[in-house]
C-alpha atoms as a PDB file:
ATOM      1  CA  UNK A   1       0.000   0.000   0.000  1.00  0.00           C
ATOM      2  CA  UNK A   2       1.374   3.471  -0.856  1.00  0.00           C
ATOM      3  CA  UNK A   3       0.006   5.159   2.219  1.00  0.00           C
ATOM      4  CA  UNK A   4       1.679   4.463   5.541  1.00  0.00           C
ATOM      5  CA  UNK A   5      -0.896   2.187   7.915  1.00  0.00           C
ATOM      6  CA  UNK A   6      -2.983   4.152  10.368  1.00  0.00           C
ATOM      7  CA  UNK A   7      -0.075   3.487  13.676  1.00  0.00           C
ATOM      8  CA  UNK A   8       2.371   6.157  11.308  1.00  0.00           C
ATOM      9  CA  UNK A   9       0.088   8.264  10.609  1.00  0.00           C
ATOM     10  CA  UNK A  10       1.069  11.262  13.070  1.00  0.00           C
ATOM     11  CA  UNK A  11       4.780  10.345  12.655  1.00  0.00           C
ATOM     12  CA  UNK A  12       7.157  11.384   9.623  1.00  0.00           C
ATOM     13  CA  UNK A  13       6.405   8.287   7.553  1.00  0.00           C
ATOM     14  CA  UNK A  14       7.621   8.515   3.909  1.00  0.00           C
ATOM     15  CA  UNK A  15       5.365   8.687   1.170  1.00  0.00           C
ATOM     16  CA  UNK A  16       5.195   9.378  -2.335  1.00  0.00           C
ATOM     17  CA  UNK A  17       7.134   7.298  -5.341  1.00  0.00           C
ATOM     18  CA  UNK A  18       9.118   4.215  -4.384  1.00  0.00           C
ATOM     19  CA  UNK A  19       7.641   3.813  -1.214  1.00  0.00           C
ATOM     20  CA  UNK A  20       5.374   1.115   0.020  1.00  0.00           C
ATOM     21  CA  UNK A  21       3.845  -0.556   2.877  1.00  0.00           C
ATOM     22  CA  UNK A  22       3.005  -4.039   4.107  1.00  0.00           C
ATOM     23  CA  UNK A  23       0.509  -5.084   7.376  1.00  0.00           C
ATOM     24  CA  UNK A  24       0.943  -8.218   8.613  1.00  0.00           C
ATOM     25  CA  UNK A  25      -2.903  -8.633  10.323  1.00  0.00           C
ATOM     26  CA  UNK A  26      -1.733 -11.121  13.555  1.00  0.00           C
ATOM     27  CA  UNK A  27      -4.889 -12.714  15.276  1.00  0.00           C
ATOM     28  CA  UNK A  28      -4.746 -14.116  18.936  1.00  0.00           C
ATOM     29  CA  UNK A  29      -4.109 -17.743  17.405  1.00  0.00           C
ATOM     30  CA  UNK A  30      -0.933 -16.248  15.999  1.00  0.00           C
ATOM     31  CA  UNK A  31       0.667 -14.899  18.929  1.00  0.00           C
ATOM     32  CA  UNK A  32      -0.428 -17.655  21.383  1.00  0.00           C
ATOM     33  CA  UNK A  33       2.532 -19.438  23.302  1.00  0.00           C
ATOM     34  CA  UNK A  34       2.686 -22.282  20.899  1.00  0.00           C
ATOM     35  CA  UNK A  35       2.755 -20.344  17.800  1.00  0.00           C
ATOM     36  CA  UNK A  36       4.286 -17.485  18.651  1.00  0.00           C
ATOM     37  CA  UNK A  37       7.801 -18.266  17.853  1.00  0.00           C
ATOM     38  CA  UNK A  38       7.156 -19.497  14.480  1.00  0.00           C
ATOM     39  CA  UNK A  39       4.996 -16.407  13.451  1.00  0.00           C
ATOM     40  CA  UNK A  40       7.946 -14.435  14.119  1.00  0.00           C
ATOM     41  CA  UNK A  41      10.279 -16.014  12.547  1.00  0.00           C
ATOM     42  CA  UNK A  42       7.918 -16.126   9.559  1.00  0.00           C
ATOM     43  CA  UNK A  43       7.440 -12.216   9.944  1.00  0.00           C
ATOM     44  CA  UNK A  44      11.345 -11.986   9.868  1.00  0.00           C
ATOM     45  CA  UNK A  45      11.840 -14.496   6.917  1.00  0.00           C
ATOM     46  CA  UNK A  46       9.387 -12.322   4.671  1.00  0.00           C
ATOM     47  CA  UNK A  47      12.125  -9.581   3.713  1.00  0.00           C
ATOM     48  CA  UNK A  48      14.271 -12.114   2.427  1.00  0.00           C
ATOM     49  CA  UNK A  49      11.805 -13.954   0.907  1.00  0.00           C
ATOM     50  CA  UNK A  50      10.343 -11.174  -0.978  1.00  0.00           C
ATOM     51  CA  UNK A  51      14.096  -9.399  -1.645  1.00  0.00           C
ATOM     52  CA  UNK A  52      14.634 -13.177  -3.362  1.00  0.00           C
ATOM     53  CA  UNK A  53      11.679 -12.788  -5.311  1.00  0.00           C
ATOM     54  CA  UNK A  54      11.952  -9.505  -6.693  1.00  0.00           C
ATOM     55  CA  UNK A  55      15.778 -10.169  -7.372  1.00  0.00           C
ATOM     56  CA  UNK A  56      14.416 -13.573  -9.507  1.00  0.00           C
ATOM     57  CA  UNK A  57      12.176 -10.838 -11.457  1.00  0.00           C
ATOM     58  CA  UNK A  58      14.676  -8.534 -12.360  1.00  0.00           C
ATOM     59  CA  UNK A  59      16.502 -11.606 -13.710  1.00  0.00           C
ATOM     60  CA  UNK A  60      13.951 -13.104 -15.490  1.00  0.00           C
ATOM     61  CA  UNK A  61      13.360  -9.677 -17.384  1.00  0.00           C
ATOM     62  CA  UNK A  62      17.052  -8.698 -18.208  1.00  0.00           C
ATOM     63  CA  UNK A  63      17.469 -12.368 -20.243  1.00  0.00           C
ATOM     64  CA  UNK A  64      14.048 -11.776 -21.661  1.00  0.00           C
ATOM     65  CA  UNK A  65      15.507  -8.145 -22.707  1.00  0.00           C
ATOM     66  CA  UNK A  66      19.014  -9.988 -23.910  1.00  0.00           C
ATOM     67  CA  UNK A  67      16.997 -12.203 -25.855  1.00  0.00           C
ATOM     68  CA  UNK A  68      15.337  -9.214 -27.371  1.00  0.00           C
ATOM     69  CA  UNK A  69      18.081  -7.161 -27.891  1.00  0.00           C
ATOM     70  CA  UNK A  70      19.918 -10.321 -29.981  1.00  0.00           C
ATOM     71  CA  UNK A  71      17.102 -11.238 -32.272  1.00  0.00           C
ATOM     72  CA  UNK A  72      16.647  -7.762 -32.604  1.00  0.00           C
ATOM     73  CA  UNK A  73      20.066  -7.527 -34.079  1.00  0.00           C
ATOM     74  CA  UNK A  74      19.915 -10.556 -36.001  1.00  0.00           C
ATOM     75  CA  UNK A  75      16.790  -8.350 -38.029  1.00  0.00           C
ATOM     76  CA  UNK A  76      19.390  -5.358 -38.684  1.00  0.00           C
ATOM     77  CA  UNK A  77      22.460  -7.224 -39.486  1.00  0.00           C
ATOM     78  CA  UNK A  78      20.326  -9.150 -42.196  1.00  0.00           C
ATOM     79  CA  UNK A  79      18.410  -6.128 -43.290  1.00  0.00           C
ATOM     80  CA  UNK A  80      22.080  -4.783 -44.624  1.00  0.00           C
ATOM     81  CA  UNK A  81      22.690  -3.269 -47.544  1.00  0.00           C
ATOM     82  CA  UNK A  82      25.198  -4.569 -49.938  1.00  0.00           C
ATOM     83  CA  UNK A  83      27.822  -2.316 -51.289  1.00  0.00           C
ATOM     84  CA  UNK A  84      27.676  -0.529 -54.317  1.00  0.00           C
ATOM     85  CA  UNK A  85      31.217  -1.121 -55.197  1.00  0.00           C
ATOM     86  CA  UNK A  86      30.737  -5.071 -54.764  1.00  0.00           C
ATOM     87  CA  UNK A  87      30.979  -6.989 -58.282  1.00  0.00           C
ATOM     88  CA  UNK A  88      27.782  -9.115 -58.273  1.00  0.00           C
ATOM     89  CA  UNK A  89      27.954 -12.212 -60.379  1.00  0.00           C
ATOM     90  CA  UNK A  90      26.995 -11.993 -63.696  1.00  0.00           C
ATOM     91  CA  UNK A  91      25.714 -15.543 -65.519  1.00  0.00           C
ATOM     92  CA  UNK A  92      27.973 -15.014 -68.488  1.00  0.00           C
ATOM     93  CA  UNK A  93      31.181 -15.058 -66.124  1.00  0.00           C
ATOM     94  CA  UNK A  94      34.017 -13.645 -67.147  1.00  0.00           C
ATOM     95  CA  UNK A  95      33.056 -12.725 -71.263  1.00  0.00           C
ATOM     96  CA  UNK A  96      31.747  -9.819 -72.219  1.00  0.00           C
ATOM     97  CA  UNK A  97      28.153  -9.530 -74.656  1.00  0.00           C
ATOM     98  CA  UNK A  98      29.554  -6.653 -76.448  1.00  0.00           C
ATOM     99  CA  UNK A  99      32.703  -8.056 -77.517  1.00  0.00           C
END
């Protein structure tokens, strides 16, 4: 969420572009003594696990890009144009018609 959650609102919580906001909602079940210790560790495992994610994006869309960027090349390179000063063939070879 792009607004900071209602506990920050009175404080100096950033705001505007690049800046976001996740609430973890914990109900009584979460923070009872058997389950307490794993919901924090969970809650502490989260920035890694979405830092992991968002790295395997950025990964996944810089090889798409490469991929691209090389077929993209492949199109110019054959889209060339020959040079004027190149000899081309002929089917009569080396004799001349108007000999």
């Amino acid at each position: 969420n792009k607004e900071p959650p209602r506990g920050l609102e009175d404080t100096s919580a950033r705001t505007g572009e690049g800046v976001g906001y996740i609430t973890f909602v914990l109900f009584p079940r979460h923070t009872n003594k058997e389950t307490r210790d794993n919901t924090i560790d969970l809650i502490h495992l989260f920035r890694d696990y979405l830092h992991y994610h968002l790295k395997c994006s950025k990964a996944y869309i810089h090889s798409r890009m490469r991929a691209k960027t090389s077929e993209f090349l492949k199109v110019l390179n054959r889209a060339k144009i020959e040079e004027a000063n190149k000899k081309k063939p002929s089917y009569l070879g080396s004799k001349s018609p108007f000999i």
